[in-house]
PDB file of N, CA and C in Angstrom:
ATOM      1  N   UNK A   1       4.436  -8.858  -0.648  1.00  0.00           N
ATOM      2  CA  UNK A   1       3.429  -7.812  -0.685  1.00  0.00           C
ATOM      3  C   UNK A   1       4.117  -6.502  -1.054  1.00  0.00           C
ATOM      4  N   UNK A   2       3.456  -5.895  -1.754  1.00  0.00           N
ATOM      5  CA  UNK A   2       4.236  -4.502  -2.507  1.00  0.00           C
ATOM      6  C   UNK A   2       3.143  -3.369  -2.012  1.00  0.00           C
ATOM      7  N   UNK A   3       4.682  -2.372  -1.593  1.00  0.00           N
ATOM      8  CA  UNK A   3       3.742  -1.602  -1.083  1.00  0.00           C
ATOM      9  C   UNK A   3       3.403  -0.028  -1.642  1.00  0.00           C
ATOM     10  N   UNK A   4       2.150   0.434  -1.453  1.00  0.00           N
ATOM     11  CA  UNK A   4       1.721   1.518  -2.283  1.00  0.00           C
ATOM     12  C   UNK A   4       1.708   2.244  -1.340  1.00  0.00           C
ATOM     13  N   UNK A   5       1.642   4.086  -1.299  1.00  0.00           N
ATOM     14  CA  UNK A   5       1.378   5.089  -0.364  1.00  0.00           C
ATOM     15  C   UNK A   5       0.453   5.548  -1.140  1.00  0.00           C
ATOM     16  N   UNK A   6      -0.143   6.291  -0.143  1.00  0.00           N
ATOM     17  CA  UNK A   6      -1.591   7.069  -0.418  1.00  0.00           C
ATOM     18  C   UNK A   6      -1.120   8.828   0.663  1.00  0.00           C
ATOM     19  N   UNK A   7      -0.829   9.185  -0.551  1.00  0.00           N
ATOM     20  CA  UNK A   7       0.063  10.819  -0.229  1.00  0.00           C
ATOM     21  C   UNK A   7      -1.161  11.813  -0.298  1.00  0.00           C
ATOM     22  N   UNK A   8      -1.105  12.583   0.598  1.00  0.00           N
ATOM     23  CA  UNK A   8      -1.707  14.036   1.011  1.00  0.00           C
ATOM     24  C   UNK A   8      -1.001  15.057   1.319  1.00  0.00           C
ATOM     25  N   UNK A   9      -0.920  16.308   1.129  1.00  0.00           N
ATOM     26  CA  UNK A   9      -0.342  17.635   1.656  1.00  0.00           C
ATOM     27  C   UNK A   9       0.006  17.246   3.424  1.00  0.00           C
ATOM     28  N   UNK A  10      -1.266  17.100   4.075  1.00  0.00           N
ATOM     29  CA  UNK A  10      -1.035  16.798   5.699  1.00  0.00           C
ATOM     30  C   UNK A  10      -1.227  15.244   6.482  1.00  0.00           C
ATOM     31  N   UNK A  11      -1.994  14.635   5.298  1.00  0.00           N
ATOM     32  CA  UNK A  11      -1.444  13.174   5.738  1.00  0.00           C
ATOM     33  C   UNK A  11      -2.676  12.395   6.316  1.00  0.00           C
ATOM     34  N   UNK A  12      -3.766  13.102   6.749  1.00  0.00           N
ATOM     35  CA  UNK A  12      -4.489  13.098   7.684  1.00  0.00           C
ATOM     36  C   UNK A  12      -6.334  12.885   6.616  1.00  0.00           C
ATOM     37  N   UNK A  13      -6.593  13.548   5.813  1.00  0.00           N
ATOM     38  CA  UNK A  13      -7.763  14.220   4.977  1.00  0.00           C
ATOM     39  C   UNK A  13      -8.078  13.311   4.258  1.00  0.00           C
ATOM     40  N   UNK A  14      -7.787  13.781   2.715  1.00  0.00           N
ATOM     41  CA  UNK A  14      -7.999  13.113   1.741  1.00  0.00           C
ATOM     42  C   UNK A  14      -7.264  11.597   1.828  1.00  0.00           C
ATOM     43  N   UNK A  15      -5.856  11.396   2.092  1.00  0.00           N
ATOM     44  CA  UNK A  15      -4.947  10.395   1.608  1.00  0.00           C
ATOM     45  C   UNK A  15      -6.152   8.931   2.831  1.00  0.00           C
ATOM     46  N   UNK A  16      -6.555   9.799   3.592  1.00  0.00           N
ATOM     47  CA  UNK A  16      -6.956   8.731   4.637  1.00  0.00           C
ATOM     48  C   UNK A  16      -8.429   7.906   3.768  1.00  0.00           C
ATOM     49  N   UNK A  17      -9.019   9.116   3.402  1.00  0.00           N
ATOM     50  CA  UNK A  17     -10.357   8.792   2.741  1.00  0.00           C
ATOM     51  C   UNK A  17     -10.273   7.640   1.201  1.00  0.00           C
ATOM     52  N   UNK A  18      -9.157   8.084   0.415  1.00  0.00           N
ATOM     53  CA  UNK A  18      -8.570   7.645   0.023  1.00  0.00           C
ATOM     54  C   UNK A  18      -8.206   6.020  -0.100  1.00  0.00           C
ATOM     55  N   UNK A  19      -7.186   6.071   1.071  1.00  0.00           N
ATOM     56  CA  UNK A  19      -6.891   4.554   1.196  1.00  0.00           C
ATOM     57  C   UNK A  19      -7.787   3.825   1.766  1.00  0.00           C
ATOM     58  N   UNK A  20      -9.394   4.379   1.871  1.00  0.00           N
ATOM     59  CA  UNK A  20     -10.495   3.262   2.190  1.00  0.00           C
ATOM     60  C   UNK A  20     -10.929   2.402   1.386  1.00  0.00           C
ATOM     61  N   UNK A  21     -11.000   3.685  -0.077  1.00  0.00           N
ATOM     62  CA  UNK A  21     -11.631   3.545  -1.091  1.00  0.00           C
ATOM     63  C   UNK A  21     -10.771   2.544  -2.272  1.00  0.00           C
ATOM     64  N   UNK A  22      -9.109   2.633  -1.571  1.00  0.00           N
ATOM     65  CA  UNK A  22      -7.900   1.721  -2.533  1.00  0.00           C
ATOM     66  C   UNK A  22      -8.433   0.383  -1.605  1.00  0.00           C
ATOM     67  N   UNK A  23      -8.520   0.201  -0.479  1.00  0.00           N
ATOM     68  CA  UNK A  23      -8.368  -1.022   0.054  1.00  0.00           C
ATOM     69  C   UNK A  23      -9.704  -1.733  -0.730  1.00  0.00           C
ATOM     70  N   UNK A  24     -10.862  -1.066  -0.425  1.00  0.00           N
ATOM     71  CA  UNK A  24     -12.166  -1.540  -1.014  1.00  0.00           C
ATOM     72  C   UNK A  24     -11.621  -2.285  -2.748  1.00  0.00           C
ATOM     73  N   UNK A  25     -11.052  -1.568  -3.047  1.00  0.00           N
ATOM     74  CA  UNK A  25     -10.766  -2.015  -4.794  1.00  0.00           C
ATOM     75  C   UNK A  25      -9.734  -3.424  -4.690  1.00  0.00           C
ATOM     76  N   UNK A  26      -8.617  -2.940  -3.923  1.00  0.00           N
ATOM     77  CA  UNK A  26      -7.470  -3.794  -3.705  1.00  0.00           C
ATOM     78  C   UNK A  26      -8.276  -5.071  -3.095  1.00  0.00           C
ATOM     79  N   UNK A  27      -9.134  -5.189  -2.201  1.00  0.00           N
ATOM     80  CA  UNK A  27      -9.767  -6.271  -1.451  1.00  0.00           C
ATOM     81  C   UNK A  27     -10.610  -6.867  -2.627  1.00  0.00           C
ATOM     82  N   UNK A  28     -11.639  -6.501  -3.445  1.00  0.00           N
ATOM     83  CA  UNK A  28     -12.185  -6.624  -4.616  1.00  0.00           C
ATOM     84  C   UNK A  28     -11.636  -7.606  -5.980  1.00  0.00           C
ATOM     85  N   UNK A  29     -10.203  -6.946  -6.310  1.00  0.00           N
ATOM     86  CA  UNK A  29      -9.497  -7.208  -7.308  1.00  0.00           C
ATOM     87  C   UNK A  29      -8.162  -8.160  -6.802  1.00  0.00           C
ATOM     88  N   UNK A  30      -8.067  -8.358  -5.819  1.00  0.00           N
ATOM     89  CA  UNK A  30      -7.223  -9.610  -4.944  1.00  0.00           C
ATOM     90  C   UNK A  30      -5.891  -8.986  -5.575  1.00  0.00           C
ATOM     91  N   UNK A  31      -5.651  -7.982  -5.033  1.00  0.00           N
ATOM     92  CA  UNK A  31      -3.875  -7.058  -5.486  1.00  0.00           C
ATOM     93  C   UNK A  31      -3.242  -7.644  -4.529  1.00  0.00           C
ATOM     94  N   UNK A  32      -2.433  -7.845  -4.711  1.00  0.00           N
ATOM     95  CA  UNK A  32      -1.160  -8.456  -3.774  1.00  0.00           C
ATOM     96  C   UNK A  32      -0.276  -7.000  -3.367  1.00  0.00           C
ATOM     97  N   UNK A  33      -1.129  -6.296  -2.569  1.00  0.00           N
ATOM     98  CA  UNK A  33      -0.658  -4.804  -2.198  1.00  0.00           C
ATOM     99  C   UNK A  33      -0.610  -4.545  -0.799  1.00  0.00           C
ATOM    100  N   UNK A  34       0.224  -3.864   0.059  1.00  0.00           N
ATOM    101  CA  UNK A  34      -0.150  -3.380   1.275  1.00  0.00           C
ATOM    102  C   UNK A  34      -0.185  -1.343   0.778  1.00  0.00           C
ATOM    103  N   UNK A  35      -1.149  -1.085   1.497  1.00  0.00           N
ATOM    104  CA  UNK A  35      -1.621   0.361   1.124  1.00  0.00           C
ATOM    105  C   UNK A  35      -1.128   1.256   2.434  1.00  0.00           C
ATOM    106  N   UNK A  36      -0.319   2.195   2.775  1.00  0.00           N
ATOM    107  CA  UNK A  36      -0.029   3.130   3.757  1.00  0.00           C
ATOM    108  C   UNK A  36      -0.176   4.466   3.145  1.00  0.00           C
ATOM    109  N   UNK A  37      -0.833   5.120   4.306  1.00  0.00           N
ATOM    110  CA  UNK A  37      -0.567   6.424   4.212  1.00  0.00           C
ATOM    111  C   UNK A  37      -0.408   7.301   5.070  1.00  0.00           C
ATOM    112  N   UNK A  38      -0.020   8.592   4.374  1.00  0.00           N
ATOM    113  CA  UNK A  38       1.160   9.893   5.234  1.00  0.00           C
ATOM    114  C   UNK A  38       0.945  11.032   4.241  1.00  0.00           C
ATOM    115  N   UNK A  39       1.273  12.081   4.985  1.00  0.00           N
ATOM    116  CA  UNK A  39       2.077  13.218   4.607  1.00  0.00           C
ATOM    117  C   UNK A  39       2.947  13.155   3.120  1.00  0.00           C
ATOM    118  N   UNK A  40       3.171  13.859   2.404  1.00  0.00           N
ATOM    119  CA  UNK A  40       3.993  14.287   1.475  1.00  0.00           C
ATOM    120  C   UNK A  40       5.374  14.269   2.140  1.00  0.00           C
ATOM    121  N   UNK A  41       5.319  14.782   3.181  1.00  0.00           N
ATOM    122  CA  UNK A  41       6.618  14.743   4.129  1.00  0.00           C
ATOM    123  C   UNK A  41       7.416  13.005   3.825  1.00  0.00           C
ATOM    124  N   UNK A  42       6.631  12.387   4.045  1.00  0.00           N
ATOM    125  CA  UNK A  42       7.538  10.880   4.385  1.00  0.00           C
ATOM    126  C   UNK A  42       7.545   9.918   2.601  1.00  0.00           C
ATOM    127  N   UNK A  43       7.224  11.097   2.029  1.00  0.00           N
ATOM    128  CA  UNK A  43       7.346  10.170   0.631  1.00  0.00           C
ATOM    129  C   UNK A  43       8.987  10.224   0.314  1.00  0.00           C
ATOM    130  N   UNK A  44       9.983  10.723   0.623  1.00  0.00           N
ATOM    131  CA  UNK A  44      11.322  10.663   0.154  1.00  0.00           C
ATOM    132  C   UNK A  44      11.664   9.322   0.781  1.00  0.00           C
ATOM    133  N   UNK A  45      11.289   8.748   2.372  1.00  0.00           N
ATOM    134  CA  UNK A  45      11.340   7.425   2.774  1.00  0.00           C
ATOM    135  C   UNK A  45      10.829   6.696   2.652  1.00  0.00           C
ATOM    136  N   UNK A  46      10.011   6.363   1.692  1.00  0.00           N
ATOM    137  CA  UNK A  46       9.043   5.729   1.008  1.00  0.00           C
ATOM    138  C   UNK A  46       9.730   4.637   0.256  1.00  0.00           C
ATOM    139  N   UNK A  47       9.745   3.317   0.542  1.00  0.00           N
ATOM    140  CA  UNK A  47      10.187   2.825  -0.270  1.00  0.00           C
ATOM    141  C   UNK A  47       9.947   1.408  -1.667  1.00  0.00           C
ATOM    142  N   UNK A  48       8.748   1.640  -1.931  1.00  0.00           N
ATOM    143  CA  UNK A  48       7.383   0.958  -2.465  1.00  0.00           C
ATOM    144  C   UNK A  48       7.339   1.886  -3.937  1.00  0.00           C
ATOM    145  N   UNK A  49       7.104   1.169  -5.153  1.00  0.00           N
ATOM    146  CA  UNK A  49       7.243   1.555  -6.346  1.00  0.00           C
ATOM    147  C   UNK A  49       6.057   2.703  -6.671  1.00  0.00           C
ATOM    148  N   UNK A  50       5.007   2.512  -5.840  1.00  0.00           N
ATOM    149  CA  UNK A  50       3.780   3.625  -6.562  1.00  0.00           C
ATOM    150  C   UNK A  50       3.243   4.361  -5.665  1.00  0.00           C
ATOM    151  N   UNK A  51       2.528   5.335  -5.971  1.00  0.00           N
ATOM    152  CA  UNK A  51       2.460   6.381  -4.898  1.00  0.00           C
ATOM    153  C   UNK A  51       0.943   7.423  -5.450  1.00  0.00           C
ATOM    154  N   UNK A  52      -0.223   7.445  -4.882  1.00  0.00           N
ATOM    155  CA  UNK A  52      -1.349   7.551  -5.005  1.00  0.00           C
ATOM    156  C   UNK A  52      -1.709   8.878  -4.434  1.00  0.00           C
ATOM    157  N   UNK A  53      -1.999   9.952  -5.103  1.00  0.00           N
ATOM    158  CA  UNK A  53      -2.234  11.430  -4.775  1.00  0.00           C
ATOM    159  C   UNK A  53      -3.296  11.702  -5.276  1.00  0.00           C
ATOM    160  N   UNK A  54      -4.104  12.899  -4.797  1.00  0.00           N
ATOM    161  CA  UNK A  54      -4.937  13.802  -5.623  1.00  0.00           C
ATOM    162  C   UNK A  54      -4.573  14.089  -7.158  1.00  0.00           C
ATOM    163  N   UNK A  55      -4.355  14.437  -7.485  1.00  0.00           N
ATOM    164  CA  UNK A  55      -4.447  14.677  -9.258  1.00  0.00           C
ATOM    165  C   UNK A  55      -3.232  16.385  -9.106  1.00  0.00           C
ATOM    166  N   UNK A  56      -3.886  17.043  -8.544  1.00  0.00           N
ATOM    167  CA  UNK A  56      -3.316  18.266  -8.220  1.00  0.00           C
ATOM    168  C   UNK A  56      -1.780  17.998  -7.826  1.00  0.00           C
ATOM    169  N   UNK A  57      -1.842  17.282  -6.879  1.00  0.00           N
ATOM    170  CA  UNK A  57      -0.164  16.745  -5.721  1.00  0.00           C
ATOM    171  C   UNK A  57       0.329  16.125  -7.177  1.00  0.00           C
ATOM    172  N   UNK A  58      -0.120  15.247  -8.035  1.00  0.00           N
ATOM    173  CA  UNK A  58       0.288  14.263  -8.753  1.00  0.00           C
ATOM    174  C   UNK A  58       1.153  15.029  -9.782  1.00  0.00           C
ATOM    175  N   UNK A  59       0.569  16.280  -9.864  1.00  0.00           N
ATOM    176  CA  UNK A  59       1.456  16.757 -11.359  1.00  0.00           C
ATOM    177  C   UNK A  59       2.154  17.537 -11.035  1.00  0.00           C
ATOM    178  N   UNK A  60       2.038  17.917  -9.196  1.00  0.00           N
ATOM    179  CA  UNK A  60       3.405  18.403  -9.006  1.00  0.00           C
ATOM    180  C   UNK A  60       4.915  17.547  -8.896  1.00  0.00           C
ATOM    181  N   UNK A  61       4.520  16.516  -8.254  1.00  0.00           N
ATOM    182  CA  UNK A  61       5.050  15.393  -8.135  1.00  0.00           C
ATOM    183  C   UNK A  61       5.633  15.192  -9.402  1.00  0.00           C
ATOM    184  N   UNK A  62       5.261  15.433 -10.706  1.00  0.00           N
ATOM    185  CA  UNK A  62       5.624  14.885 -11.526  1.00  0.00           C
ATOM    186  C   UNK A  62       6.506  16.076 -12.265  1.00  0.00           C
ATOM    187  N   UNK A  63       6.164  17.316 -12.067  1.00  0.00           N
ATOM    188  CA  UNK A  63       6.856  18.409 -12.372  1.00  0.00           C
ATOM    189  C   UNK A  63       7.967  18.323 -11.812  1.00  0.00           C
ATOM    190  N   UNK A  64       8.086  17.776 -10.284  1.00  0.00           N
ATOM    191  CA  UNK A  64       9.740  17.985  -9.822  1.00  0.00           C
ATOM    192  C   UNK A  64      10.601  17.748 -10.600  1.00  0.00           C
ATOM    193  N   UNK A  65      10.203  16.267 -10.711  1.00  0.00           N
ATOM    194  CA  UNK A  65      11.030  15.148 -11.004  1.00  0.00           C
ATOM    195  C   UNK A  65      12.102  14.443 -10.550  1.00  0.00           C
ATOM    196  N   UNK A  66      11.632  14.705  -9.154  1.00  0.00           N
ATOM    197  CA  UNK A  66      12.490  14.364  -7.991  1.00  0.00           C
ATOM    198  C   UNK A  66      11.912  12.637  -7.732  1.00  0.00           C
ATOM    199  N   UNK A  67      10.968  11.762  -8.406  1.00  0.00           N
ATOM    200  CA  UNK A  67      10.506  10.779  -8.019  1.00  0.00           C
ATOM    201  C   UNK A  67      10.206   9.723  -9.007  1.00  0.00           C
ATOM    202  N   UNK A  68      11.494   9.921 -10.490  1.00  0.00           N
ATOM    203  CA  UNK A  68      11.387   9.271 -11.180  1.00  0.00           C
ATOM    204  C   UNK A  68      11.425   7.701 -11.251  1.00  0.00           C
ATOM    205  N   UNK A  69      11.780   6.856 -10.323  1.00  0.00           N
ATOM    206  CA  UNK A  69      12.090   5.760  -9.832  1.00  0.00           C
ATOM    207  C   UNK A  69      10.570   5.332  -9.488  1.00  0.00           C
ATOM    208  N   UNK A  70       9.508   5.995  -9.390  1.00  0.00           N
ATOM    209  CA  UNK A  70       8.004   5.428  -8.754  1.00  0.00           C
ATOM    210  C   UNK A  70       7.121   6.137  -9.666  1.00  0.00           C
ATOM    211  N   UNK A  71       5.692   4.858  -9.678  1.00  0.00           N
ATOM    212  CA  UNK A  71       4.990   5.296 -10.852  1.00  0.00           C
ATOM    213  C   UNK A  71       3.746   6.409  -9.918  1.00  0.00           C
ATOM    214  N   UNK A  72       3.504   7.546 -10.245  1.00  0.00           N
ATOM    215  CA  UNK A  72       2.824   8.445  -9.507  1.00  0.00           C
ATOM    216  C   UNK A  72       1.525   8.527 -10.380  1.00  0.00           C
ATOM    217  N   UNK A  73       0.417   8.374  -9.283  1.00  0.00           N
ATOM    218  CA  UNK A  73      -0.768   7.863  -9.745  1.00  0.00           C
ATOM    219  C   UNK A  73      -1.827   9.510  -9.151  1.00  0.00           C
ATOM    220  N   UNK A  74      -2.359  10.327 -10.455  1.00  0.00           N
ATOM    221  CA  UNK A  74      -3.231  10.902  -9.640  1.00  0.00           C
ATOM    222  C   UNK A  74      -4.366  10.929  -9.658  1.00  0.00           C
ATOM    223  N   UNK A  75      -5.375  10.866  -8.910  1.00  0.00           N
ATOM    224  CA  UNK A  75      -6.761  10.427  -8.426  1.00  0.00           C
ATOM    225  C   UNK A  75      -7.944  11.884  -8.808  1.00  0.00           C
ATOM    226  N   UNK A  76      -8.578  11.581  -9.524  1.00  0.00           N
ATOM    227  CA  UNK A  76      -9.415  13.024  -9.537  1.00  0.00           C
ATOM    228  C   UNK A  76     -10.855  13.032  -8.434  1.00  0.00           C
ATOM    229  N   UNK A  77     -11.069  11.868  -8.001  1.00  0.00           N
ATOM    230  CA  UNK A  77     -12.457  11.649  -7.782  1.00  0.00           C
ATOM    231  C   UNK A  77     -12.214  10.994  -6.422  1.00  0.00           C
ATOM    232  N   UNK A  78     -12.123  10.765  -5.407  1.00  0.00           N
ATOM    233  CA  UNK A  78     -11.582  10.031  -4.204  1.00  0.00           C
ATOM    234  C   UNK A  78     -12.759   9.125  -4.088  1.00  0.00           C
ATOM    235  N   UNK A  79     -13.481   8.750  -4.573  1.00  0.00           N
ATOM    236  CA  UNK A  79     -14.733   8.184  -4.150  1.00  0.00           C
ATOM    237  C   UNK A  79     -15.254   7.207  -4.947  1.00  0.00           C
ATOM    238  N   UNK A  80     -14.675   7.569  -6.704  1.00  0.00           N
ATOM    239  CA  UNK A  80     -14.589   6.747  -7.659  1.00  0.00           C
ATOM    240  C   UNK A  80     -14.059   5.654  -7.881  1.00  0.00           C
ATOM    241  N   UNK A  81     -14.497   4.439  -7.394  1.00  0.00           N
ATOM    242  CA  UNK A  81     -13.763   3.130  -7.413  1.00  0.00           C
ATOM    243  C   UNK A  81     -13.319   2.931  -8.865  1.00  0.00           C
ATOM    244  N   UNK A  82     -14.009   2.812 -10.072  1.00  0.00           N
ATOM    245  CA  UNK A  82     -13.919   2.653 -11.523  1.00  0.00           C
ATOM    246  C   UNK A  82     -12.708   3.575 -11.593  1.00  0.00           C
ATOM    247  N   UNK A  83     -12.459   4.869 -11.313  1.00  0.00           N
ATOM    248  CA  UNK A  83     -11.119   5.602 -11.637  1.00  0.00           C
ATOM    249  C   UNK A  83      -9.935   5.100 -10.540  1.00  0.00           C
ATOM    250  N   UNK A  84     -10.260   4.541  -9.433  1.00  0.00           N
ATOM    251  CA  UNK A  84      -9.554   3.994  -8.269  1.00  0.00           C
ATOM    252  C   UNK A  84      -8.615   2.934  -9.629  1.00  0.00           C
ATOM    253  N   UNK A  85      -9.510   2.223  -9.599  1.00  0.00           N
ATOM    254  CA  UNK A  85      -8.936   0.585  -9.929  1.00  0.00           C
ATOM    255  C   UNK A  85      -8.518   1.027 -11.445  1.00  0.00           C
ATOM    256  N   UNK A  86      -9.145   1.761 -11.987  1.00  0.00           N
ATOM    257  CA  UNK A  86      -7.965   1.744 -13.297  1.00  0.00           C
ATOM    258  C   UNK A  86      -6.700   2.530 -13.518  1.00  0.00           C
ATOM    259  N   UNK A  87      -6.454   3.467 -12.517  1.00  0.00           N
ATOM    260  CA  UNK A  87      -5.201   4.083 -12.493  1.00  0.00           C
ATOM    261  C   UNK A  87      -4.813   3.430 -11.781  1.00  0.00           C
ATOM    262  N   UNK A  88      -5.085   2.745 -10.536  1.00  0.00           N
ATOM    263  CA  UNK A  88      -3.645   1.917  -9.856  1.00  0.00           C
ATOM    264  C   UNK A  88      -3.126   1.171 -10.312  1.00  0.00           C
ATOM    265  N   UNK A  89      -4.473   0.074 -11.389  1.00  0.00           N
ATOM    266  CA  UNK A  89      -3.993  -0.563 -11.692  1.00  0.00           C
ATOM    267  C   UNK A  89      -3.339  -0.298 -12.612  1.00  0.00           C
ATOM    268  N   UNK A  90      -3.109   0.241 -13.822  1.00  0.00           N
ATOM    269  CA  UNK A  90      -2.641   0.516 -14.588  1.00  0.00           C
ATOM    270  C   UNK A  90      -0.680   0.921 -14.113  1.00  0.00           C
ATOM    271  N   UNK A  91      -0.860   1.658 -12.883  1.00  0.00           N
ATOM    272  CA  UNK A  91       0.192   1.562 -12.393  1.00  0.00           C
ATOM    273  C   UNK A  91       1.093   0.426 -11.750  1.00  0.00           C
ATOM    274  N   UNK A  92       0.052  -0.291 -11.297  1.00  0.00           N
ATOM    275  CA  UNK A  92       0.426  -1.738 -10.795  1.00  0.00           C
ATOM    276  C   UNK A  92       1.186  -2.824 -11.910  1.00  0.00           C
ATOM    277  N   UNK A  93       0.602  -2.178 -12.940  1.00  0.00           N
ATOM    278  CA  UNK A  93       0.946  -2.975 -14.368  1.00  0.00           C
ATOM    279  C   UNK A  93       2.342  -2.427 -14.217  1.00  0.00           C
ATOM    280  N   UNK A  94       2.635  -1.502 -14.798  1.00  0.00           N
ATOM    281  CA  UNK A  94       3.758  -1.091 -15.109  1.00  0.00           C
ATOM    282  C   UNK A  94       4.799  -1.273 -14.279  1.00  0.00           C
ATOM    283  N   UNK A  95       4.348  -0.812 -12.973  1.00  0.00           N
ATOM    284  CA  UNK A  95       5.703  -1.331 -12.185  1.00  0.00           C
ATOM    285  C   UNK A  95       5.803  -2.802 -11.552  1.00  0.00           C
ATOM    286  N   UNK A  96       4.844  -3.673 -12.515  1.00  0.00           N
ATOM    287  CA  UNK A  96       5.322  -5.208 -12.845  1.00  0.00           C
ATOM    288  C   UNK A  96       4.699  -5.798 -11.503  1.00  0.00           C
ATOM    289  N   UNK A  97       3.886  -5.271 -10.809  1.00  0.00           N
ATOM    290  CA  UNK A  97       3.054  -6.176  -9.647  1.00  0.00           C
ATOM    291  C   UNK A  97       2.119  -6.661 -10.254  1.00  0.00           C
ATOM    292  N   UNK A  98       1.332  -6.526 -10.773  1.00  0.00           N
ATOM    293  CA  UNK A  98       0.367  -7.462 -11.624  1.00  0.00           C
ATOM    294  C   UNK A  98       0.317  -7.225 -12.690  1.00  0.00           C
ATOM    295  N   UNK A  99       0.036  -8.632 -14.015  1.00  0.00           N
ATOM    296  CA  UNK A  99       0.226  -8.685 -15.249  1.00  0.00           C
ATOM    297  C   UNK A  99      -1.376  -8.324 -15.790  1.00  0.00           C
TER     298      UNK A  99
END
């Protein structure tokens, strides 16, 4: 089982609302995924290839470039299953969990 985070500023808000709406898709589309989420804080111990943010977090995330090793996925719509399942998956693709 490969595991994904579902990242928020405080850990608590969105990332929670979030990983309802990944499990709903992931349960749906039979992903061979376990989904956690946290804080921005615990993404450096993170150790699972993809990592699921707001859109906003996502392009900071990607501006660092402190997290080139994981595919960073950002979410515009938290509620949007159709944008859910095609950016994870799409990420899921790439970092070789499903073909």
């Amino acid at each position: 089982m490969t595991k994904v985070l579902v990242a928020c500023r405080a850990g608590v808000g969105s990332s929670l609302m979030l990983k309802v709406k990944m499990n709903e898709v992931k349960n749906e589309e039979n992903w061979p995924i376990e989904i956690e989420h946290s804080s921005l804080d615990e993404l450096d111990s993170f150790d699972g290839p993809v990592v699921v943010c707001l859109s906003d977090v996502a392009d900071e995330l990607e501006e660092s470039g402190n997290y080139k090793n994981k595919e960073i996925v950002g979410i515009h719509n938290i509620i949007d299953k159709n944008e859910i399942k095609n950016s994870l998956g799409a990420a899921l693709k790439k970092a070789g969990v499903i073909e």
